[in-house]
C-alpha atoms as a PDB file:
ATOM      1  CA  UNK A   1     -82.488  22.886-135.615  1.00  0.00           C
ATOM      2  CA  UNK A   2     -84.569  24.065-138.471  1.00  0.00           C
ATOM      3  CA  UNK A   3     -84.245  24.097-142.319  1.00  0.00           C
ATOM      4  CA  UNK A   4     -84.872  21.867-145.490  1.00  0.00           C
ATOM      5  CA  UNK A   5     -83.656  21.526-148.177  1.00  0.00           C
ATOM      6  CA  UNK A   6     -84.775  22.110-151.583  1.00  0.00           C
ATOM      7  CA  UNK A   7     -83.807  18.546-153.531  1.00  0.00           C
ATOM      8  CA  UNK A   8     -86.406  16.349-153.011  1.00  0.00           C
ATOM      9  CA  UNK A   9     -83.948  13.558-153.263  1.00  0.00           C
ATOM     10  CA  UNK A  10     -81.681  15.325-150.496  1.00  0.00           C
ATOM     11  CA  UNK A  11     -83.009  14.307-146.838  1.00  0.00           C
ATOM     12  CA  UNK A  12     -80.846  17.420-145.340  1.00  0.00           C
ATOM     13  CA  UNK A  13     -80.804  18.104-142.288  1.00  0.00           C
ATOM     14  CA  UNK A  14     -81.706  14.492-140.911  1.00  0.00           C
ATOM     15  CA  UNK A  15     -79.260  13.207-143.361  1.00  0.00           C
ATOM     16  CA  UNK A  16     -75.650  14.365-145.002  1.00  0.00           C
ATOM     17  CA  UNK A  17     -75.844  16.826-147.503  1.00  0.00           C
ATOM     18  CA  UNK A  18     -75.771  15.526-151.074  1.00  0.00           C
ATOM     19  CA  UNK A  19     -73.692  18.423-151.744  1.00  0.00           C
ATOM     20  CA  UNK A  20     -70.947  17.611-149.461  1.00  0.00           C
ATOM     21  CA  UNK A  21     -71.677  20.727-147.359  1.00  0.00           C
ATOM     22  CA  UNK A  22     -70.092  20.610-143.787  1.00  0.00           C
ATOM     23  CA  UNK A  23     -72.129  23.330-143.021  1.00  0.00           C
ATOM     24  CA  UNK A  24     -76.040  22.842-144.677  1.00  0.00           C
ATOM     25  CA  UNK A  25     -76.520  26.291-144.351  1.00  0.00           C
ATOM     26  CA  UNK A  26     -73.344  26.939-147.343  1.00  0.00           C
ATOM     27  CA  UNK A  27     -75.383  24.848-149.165  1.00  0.00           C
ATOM     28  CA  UNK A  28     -77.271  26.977-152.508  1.00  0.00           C
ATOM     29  CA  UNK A  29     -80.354  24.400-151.933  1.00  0.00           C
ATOM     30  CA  UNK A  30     -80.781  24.191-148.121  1.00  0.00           C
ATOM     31  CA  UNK A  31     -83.100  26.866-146.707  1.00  0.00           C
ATOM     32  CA  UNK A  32     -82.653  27.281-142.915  1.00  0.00           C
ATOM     33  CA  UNK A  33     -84.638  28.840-140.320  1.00  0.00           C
ATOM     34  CA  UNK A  34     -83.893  32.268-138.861  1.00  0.00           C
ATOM     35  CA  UNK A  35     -80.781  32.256-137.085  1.00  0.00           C
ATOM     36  CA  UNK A  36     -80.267  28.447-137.621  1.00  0.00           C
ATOM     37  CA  UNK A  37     -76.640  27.009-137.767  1.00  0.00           C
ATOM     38  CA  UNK A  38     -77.110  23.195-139.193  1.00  0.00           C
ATOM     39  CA  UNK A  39     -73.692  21.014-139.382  1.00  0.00           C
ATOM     40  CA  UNK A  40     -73.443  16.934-139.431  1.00  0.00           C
ATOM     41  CA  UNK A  41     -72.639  17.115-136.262  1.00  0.00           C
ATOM     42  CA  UNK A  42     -76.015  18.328-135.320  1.00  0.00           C
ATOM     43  CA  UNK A  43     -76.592  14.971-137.535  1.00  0.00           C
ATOM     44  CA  UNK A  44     -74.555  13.392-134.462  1.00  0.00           C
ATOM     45  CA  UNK A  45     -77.099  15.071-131.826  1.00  0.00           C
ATOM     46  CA  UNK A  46     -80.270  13.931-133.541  1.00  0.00           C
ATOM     47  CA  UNK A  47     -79.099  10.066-133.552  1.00  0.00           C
ATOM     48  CA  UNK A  48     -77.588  10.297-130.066  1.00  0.00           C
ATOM     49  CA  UNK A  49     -81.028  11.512-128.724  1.00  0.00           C
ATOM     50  CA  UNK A  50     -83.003   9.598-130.598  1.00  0.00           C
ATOM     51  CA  UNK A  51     -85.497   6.691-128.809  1.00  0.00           C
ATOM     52  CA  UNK A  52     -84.797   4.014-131.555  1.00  0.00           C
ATOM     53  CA  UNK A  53     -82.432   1.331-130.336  1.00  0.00           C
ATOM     54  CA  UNK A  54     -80.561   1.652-134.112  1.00  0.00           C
ATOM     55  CA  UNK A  55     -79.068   5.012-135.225  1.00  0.00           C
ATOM     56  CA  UNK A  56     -79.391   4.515-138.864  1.00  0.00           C
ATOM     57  CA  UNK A  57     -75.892   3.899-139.128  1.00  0.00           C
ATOM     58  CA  UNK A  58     -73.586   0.862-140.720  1.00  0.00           C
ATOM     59  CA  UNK A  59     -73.934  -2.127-138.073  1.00  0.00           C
ATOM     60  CA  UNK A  60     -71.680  -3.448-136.215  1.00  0.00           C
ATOM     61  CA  UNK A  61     -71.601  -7.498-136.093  1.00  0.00           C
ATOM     62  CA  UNK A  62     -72.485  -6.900-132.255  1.00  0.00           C
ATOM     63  CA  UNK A  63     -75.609  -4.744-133.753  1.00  0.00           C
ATOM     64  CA  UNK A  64     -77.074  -8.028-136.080  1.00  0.00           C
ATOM     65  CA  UNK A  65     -79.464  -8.152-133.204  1.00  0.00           C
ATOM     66  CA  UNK A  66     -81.370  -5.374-134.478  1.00  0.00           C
ATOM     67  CA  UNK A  67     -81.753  -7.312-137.799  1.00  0.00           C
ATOM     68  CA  UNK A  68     -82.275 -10.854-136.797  1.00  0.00           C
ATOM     69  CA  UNK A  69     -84.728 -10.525-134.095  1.00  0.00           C
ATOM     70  CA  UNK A  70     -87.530 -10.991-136.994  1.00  0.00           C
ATOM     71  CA  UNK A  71     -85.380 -12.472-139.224  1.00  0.00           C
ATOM     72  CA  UNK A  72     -82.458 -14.814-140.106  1.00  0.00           C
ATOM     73  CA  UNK A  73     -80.747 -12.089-142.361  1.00  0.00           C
ATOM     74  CA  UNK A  74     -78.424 -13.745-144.872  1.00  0.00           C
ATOM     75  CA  UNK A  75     -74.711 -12.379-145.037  1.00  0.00           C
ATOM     76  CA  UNK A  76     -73.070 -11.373-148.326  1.00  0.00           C
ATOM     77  CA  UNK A  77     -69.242 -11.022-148.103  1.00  0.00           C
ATOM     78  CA  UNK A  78     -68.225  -8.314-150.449  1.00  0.00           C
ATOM     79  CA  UNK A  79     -64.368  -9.600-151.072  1.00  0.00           C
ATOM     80  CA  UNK A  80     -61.693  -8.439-153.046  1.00  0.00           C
ATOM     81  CA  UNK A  81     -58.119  -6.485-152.850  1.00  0.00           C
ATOM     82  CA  UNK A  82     -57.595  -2.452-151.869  1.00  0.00           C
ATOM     83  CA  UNK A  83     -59.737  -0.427-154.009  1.00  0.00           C
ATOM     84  CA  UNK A  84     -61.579  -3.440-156.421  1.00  0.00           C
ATOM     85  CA  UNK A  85     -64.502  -1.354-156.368  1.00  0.00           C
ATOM     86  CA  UNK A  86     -66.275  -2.691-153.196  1.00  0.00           C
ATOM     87  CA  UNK A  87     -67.934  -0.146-151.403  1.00  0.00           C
ATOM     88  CA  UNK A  88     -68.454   1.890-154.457  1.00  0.00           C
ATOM     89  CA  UNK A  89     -70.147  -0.899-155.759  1.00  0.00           C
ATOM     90  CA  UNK A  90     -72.546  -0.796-152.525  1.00  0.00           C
ATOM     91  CA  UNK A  91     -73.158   2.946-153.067  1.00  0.00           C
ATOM     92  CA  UNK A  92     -73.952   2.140-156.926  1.00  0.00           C
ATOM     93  CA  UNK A  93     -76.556  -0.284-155.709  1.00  0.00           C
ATOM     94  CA  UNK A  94     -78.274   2.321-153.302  1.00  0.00           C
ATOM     95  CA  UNK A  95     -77.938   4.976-155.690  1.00  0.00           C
ATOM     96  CA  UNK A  96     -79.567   2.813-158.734  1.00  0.00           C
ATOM     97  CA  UNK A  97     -82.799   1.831-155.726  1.00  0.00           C
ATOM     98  CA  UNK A  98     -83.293   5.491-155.090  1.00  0.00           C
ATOM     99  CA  UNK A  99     -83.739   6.118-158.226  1.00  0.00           C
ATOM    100  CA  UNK A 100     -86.263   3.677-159.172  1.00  0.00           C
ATOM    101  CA  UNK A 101     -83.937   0.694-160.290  1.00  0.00           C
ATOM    102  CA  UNK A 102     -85.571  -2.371-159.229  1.00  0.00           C
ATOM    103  CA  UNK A 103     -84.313  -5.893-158.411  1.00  0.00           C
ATOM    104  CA  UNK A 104     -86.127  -8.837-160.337  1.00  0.00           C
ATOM    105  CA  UNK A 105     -88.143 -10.927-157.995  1.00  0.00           C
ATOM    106  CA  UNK A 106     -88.032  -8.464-154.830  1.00  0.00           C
ATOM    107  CA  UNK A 107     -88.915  -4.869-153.808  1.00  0.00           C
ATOM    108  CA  UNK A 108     -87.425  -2.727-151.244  1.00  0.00           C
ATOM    109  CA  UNK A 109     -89.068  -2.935-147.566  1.00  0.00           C
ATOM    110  CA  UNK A 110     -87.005  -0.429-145.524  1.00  0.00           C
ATOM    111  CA  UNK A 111     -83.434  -0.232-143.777  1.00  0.00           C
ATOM    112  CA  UNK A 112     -81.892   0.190-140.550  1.00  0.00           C
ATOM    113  CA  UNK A 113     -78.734   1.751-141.864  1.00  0.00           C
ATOM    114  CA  UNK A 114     -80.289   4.609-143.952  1.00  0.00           C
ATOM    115  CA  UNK A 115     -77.485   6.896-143.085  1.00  0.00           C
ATOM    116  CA  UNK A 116     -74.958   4.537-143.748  1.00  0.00           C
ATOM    117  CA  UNK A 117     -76.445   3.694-147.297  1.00  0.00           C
ATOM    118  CA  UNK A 118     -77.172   7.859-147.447  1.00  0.00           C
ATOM    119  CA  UNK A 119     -73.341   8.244-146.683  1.00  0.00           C
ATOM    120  CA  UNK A 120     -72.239   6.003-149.528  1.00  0.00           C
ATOM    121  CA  UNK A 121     -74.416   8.035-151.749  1.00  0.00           C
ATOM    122  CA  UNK A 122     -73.796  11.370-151.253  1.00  0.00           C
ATOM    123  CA  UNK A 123     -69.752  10.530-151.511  1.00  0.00           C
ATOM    124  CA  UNK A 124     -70.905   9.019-154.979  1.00  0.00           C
ATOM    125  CA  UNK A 125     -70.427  11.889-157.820  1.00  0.00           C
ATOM    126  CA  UNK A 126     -71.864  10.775-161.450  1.00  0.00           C
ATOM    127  CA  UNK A 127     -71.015  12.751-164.669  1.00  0.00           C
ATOM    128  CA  UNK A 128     -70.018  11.430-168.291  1.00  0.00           C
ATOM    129  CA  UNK A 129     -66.346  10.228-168.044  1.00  0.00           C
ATOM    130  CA  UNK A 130     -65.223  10.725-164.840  1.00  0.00           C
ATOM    131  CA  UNK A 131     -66.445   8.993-160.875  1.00  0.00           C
ATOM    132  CA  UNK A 132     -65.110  10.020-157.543  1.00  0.00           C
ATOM    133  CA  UNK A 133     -65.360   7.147-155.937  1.00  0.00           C
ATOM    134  CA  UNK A 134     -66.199   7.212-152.148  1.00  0.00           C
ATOM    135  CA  UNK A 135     -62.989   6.749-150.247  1.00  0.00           C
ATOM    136  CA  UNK A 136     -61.520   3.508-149.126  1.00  0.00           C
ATOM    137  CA  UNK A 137     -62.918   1.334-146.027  1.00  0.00           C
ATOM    138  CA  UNK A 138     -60.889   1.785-142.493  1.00  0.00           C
ATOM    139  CA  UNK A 139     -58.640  -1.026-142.236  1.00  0.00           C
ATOM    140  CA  UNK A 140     -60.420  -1.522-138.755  1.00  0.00           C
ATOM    141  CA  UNK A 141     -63.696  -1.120-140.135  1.00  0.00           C
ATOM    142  CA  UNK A 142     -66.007  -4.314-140.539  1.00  0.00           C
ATOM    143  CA  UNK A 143     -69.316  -2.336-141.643  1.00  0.00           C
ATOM    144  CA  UNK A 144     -73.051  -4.187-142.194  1.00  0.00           C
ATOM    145  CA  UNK A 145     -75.199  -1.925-145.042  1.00  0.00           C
ATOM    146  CA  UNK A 146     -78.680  -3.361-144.259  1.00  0.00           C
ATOM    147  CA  UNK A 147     -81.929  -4.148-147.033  1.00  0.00           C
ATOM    148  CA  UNK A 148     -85.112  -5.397-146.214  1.00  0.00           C
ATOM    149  CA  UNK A 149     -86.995  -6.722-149.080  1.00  0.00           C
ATOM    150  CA  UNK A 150     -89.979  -8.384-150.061  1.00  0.00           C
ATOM    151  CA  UNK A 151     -91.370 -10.978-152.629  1.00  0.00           C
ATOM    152  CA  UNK A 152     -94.428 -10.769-154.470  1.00  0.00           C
ATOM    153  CA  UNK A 153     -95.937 -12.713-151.582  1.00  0.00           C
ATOM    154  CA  UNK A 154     -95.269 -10.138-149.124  1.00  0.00           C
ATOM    155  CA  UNK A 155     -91.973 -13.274-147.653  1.00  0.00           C
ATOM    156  CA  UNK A 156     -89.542 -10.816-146.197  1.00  0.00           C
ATOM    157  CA  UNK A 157     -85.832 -11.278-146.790  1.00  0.00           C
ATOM    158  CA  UNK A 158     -83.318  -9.221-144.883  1.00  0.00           C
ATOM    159  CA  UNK A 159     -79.886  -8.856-146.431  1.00  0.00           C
ATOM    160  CA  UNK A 160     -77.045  -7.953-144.910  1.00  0.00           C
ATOM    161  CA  UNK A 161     -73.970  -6.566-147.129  1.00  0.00           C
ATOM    162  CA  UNK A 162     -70.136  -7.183-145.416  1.00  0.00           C
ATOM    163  CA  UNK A 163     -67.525  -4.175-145.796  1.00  0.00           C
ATOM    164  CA  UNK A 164     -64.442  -4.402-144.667  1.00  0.00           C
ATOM    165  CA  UNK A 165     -61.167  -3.174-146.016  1.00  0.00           C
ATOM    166  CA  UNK A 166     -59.419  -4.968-148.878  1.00  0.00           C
ATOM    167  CA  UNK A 167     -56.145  -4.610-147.232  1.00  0.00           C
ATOM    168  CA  UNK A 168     -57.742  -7.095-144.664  1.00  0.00           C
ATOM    169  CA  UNK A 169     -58.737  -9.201-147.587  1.00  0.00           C
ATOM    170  CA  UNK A 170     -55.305  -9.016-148.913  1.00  0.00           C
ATOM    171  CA  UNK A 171     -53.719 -10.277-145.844  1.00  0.00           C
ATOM    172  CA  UNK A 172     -55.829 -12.998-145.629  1.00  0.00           C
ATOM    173  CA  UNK A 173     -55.557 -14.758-149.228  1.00  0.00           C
ATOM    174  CA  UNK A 174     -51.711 -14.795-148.132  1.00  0.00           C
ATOM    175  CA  UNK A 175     -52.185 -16.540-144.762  1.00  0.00           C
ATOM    176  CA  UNK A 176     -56.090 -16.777-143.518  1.00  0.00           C
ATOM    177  CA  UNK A 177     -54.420 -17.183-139.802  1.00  0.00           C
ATOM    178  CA  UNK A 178     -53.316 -14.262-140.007  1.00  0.00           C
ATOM    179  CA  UNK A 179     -53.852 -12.141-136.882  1.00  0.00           C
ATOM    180  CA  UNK A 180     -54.834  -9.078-138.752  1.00  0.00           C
ATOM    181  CA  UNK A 181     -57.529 -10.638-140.797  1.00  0.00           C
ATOM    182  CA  UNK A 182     -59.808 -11.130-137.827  1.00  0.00           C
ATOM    183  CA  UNK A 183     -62.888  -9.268-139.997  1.00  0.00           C
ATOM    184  CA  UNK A 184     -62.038 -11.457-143.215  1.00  0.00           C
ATOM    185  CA  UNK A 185     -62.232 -14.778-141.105  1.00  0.00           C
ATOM    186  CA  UNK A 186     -65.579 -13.518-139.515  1.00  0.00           C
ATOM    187  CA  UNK A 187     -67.627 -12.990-142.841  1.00  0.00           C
ATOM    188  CA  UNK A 188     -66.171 -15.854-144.569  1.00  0.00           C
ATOM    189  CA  UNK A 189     -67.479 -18.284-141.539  1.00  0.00           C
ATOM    190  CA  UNK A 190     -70.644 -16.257-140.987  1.00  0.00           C
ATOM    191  CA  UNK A 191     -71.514 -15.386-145.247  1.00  0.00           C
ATOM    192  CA  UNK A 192     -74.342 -17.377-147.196  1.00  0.00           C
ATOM    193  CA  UNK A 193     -73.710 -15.885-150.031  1.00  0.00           C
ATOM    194  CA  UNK A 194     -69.626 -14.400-152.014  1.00  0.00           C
ATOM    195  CA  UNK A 195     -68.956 -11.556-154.220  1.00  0.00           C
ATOM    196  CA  UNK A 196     -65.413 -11.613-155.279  1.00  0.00           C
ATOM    197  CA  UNK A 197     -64.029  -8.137-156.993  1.00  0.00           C
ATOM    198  CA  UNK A 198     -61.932  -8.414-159.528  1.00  0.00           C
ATOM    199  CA  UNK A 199     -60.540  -5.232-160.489  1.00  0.00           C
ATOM    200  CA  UNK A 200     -59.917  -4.836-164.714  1.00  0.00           C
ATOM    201  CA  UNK A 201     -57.940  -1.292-164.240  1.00  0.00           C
ATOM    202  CA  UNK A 202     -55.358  -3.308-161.960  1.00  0.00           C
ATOM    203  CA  UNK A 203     -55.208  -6.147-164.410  1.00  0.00           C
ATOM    204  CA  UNK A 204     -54.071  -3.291-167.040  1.00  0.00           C
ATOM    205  CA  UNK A 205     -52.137  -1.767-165.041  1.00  0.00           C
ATOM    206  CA  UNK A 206     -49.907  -4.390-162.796  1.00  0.00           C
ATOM    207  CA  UNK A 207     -51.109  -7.363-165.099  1.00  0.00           C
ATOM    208  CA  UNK A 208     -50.099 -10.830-163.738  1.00  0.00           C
ATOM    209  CA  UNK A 209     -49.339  -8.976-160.235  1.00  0.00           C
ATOM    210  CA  UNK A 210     -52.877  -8.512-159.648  1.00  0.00           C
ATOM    211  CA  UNK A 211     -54.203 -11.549-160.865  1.00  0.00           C
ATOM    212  CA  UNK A 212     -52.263 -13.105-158.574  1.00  0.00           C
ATOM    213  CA  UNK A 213     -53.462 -11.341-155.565  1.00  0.00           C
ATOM    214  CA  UNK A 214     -56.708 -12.122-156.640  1.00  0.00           C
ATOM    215  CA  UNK A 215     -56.151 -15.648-157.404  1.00  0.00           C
ATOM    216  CA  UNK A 216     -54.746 -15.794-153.641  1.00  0.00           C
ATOM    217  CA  UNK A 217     -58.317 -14.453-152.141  1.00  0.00           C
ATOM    218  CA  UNK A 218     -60.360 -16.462-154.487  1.00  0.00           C
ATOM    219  CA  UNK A 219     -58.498 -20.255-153.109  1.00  0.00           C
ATOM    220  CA  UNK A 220     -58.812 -18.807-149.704  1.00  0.00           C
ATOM    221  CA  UNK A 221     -62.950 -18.545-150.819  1.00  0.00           C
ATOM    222  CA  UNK A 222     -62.881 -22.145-152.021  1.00  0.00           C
ATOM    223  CA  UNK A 223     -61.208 -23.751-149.165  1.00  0.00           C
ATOM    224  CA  UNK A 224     -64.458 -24.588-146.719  1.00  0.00           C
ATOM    225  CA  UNK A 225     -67.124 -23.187-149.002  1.00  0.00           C
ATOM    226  CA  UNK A 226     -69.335 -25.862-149.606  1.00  0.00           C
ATOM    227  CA  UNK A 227     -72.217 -25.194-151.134  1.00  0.00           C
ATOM    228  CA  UNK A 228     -72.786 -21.271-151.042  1.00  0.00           C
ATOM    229  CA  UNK A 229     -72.958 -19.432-153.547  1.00  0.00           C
ATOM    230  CA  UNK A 230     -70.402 -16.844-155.488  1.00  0.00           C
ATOM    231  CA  UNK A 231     -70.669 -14.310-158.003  1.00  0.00           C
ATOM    232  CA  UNK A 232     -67.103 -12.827-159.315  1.00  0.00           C
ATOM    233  CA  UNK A 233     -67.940  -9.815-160.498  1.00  0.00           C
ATOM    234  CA  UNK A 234     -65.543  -7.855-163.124  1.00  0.00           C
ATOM    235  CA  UNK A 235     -65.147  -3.826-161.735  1.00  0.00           C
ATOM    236  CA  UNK A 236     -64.394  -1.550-163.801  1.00  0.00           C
ATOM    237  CA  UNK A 237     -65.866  -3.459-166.711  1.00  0.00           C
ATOM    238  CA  UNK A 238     -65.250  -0.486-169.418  1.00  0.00           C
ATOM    239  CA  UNK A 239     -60.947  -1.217-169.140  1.00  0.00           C
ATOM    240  CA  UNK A 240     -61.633  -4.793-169.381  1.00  0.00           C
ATOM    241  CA  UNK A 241     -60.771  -4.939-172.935  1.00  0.00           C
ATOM    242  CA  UNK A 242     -57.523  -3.656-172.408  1.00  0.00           C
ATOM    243  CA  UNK A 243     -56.761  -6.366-170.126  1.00  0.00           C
ATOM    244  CA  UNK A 244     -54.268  -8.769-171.830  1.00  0.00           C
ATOM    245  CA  UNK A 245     -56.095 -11.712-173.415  1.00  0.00           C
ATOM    246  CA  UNK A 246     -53.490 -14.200-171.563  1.00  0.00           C
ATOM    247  CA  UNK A 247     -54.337 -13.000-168.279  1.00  0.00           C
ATOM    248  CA  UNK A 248     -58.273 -12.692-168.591  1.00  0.00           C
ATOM    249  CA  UNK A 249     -59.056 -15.975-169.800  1.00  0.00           C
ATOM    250  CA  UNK A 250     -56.460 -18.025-167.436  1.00  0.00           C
ATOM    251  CA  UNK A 251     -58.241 -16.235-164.623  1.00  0.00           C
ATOM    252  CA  UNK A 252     -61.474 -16.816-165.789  1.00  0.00           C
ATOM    253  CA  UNK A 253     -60.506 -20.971-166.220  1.00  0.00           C
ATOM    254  CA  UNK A 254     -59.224 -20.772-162.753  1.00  0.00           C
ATOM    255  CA  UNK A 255     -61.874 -19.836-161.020  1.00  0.00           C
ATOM    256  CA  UNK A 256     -63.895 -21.624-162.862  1.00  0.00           C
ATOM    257  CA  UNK A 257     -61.635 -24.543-161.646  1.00  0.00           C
ATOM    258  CA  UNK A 258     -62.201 -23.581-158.282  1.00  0.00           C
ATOM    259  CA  UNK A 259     -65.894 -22.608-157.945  1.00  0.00           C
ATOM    260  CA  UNK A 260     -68.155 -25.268-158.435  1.00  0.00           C
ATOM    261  CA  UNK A 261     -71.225 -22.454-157.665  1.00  0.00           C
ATOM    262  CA  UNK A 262     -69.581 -20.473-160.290  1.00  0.00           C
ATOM    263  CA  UNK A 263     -70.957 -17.130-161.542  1.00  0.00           C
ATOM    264  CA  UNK A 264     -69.999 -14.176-163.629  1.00  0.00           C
ATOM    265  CA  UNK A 265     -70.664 -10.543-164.049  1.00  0.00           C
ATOM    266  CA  UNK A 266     -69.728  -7.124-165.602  1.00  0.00           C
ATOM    267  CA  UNK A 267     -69.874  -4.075-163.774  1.00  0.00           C
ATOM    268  CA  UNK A 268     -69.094  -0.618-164.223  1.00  0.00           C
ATOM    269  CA  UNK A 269     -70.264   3.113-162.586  1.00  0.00           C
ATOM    270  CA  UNK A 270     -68.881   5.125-166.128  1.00  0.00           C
ATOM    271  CA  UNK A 271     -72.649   6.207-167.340  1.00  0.00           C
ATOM    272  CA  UNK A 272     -73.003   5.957-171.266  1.00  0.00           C
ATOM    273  CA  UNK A 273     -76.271   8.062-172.628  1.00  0.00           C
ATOM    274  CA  UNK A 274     -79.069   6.237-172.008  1.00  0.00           C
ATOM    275  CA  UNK A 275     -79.590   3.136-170.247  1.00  0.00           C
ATOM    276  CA  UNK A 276     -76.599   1.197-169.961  1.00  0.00           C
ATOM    277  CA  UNK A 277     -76.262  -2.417-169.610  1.00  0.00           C
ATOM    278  CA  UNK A 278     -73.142  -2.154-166.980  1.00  0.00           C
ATOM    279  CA  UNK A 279     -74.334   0.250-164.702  1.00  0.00           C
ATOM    280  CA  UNK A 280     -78.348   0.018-164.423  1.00  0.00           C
ATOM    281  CA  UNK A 281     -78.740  -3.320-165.329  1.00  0.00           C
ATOM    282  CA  UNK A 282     -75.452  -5.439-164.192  1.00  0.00           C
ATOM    283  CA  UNK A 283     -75.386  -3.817-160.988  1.00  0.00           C
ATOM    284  CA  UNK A 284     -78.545  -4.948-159.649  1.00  0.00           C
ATOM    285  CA  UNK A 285     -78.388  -8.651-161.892  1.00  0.00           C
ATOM    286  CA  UNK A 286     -75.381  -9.532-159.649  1.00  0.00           C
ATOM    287  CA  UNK A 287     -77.780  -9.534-156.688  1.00  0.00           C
ATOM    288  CA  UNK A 288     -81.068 -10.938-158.422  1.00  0.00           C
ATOM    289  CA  UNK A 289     -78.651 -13.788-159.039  1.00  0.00           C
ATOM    290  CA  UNK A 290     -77.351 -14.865-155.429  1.00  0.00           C
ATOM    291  CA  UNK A 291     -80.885 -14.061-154.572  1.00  0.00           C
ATOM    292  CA  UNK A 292     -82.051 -16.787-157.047  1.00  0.00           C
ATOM    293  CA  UNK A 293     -79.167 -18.883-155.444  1.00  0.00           C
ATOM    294  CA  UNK A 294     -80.077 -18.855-151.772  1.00  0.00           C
ATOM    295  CA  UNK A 295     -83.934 -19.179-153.046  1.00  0.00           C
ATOM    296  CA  UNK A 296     -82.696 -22.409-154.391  1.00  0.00           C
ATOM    297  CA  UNK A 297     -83.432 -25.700-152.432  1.00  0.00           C
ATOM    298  CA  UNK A 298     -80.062 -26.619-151.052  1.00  0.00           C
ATOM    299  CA  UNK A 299     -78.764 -29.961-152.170  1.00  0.00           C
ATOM    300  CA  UNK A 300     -77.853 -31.788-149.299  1.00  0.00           C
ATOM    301  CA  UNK A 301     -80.248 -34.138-148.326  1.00  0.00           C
ATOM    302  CA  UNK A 302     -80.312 -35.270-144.973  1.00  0.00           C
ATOM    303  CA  UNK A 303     -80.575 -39.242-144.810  1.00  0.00           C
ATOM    304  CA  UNK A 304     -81.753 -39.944-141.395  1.00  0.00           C
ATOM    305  CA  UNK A 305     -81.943 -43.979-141.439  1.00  0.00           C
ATOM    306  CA  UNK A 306     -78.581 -44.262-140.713  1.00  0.00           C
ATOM    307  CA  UNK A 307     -78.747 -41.484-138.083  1.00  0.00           C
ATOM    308  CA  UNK A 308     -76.932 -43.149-134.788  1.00  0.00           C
ATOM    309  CA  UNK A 309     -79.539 -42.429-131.711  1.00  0.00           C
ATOM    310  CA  UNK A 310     -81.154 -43.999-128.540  1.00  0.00           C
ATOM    311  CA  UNK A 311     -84.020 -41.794-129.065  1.00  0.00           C
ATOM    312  CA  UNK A 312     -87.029 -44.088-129.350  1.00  0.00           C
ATOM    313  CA  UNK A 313     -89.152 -41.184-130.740  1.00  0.00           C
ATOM    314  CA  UNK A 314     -86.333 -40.720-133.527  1.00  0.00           C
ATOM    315  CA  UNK A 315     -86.200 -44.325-134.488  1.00  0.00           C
ATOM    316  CA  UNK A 316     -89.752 -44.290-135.238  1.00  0.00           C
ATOM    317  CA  UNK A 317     -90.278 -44.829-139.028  1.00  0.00           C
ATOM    318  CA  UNK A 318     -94.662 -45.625-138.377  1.00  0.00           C
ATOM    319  CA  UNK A 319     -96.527 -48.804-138.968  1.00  0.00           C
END
């Protein structure tokens, strides 16, 4: 296999075109050796022979090995209904890194899912007015979109970013028993951190219908989660004014009502000329904040004088 291509910000052939090109070699920008066929699958051939014990791929929660074996990664469960915005939301935030956005207290260190991030992107089509948005997750999919970063101190901090399906997420807010929601139940138990989607084009569009799906997801969130943090972040910010009054601000009191770690946020991926508040800036904010969250000191505090042992060495309190 042979060939470049010509966009610098296009990794071709080692990653999917940018183009959407099954075949690189269709492709107006990729310039291919003599006689050289390139396809993704050849993509598939590269990983598969590769000596690295991590393809580059989305993990698998049987793969968190690869991340935690220098590091406790922490978990942030991406949650919301069908099509809220999640994983287009995820490709935003890779998109915005490539191209020099940068989070507040932390720079990028690296990735072990580069393809999956690279996959997000390349699905992720920008022009004035208009966003085809990568296509929904696999109901059986339960994908891990890894970040390394690091502080100004050179402290690393692994993140690890939960996608599953929203139809998953649906049928959990209903019943969280529910034998289908396997993936849900595993990232709420496992998460540190909650972003909860709440979609503004479904609140115009089905109204008090999709408030209360979201209302069912968000008390499924509150039931068992203590003190970790969660940012509800408002998709599809740009229709939000057309969402009726009535239904935005009972939400809003809701799950305020419900959250004592309560945050807000306004996102959208419509670009405006020039910078733009909801997409450069709002995008990345949501994850300075839970950032600034799990940085925090944690507020229980652990009163061991009252802490029933035999343990002669634990009883000791010093002369």
């Amino acid at each position: 296999m042979s060939g470049k291509c010509s966009l610098k910000e296009c990794g071709a052939p080692i990653v999917p075109c940018h183009e959407g090109c099954e075949d690189f070699n269709t492709c107006p920008n990729f310039k291919s050796g003599k006689n050289s066929s390139v396809t993704r699958q050849d993509i598939k051939k590269v990983t598969n022979n590769s000596n690295l014990n991590w393809s580059g791929e989305a993990l698998s929660i049987d793969e968190i090995h690869l991340v935690s074996s220098r590091s406790n990664p922490f978990l942030v469960g991406t949650f919301g209904k069908a099509d809220a915005g999640k994983t287009t939301y995820l490709a935003m935030v890779y998109t915005l890194l490539l191209n020099g956005g940068k989070l507040e207290n932390y720079r990028f260190a690296g990735t072990k899912t580069i393809l999956g991030w690279d996959e997000l992107h390349h699905r992720l089509r920008l022009s004035h007015g208009s966003v085809p948005f990568p296509p929904p997750t696999p109901v059986s999919a339960n994908r891990l979109y890894h970040l390394a970063l690091k502080d100004s101190d050179d402290g690393l901090k692994e993140l690890l970013f939960a996608d599953a399906s929203g139809e998953v997420f649906s049928l959990w807010g209903i019943n969280r028993n529910d034998e289908n929601a396997e993936s849900a139940r595993w990232i709420y138990a496992n998460s540190n951190a909650f972003m909860l989607f709440i979609d503004c084009e479904a609140l115009v569009l089905q109204k008090n219908g999709a408030k209360r799906e979201i209302m069912y997801i968000a008390r499924q969130l509150s039931h068992d989660i203590k003190d970790r943090p969660l940012i509800a972040v408002w998709s599809k910010a740009d229709k939000k004014a057309e969402v009726l009054p009535a239904i935005k601000d009972t939400l809003k009191n809701e799950l305020e009502g419900l959250f004592a770690n309560f945050h807000e946020i306004e996102i959208s991926n419509f670009l405006e000329p020039g910078p733009d508040e909801l997409v450069h800036k709002n995008n990345l904010a949501a994850i300075d904040w839970l950032l600034q969250m799990m940085d925090s000191p944690s507020n229980v505090n652990l009163d061991l004088d009252d802490f029933p042992t035999d343990d002669q060495f634990l009883k000791f309190k010093g002369k």
